[in-house]
Protein backbone atom coordinates (compact mmCIF):
# COMPACT_ATOMS: atom_id res chain seq x y z
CA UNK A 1 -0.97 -11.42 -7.11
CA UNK A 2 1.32 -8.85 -6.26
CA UNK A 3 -0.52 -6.22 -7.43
CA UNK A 4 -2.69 -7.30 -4.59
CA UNK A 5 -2.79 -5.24 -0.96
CA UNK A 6 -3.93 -7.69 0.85
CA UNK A 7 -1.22 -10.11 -0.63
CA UNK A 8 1.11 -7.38 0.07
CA UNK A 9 -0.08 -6.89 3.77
CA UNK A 10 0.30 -11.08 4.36
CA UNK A 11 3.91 -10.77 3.05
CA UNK A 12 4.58 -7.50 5.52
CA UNK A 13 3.30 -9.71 8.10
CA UNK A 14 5.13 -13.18 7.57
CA UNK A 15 8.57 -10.80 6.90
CA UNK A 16 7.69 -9.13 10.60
CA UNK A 17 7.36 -12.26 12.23
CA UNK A 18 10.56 -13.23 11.43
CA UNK A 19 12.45 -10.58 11.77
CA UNK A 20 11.12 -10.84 15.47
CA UNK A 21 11.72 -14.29 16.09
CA UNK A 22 15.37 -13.70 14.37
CA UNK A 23 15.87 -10.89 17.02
CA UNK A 24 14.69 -13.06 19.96
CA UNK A 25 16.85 -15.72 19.04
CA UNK A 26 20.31 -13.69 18.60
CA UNK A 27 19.51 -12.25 21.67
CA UNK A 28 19.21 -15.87 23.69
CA UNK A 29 22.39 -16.74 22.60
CA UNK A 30 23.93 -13.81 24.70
CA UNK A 31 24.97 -14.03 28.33
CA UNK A 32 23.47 -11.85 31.32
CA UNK A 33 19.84 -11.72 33.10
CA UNK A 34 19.40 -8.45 30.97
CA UNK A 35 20.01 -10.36 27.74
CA UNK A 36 17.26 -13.26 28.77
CA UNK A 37 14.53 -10.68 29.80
CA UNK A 38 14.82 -9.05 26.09
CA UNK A 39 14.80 -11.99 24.33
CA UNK A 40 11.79 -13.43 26.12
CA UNK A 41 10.21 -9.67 25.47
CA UNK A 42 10.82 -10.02 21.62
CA UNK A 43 9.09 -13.80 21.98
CA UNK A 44 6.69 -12.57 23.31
CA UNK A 45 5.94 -9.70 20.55
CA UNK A 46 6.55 -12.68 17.91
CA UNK A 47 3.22 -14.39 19.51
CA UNK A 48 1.33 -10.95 19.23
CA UNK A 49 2.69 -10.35 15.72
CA UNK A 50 2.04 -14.20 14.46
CA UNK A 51 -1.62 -13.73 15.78
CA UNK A 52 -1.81 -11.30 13.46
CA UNK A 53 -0.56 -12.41 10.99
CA UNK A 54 -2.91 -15.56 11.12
CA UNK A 55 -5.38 -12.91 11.47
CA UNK A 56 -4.55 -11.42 7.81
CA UNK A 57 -3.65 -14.24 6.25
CA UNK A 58 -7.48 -15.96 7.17
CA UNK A 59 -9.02 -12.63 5.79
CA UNK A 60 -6.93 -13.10 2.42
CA UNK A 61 -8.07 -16.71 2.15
CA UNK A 62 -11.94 -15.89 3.11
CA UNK A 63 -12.03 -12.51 0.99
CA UNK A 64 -10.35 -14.65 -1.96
CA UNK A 65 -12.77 -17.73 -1.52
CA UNK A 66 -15.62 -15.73 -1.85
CA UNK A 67 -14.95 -13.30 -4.74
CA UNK A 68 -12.94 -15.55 -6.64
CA UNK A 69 -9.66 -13.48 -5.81
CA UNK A 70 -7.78 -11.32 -8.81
């Protein structure tokens, strides 16, 4: 399976998402109005970047349902 892009691109993906939502949660737990507008920028990216990742991961399932995957 790891010899498999698509596999590959789902892992990319899942890793990206939580980097994000790692960044947007260090950056609630600092102080200042500054600090809160970032953090609810990178949650908002994390929403945009799990929708795609959805968005993959149903494409791996459906391509590997219907040609038996590799």
């Amino acid at each position: 399976m790891l010899k498999d892009p698509l596999f590959l691109l789902v892992a990319a993906a899942c890793l990206g998402v939580a980097l994000i939502l790692a960044l947007g949660i260090s950056t609630f737990g600092k102080e200042g109005a500054e600090n809160g507008k970032r953090a609810n920028k990178f949650m908002r990216w994390r929403i945009y970047a799990q929708f795609g990742a959805v968005i993959v991961i149903l494409a791996f399932v459906t391509i590997h349902k219907q040609f038996g995957g590799q």
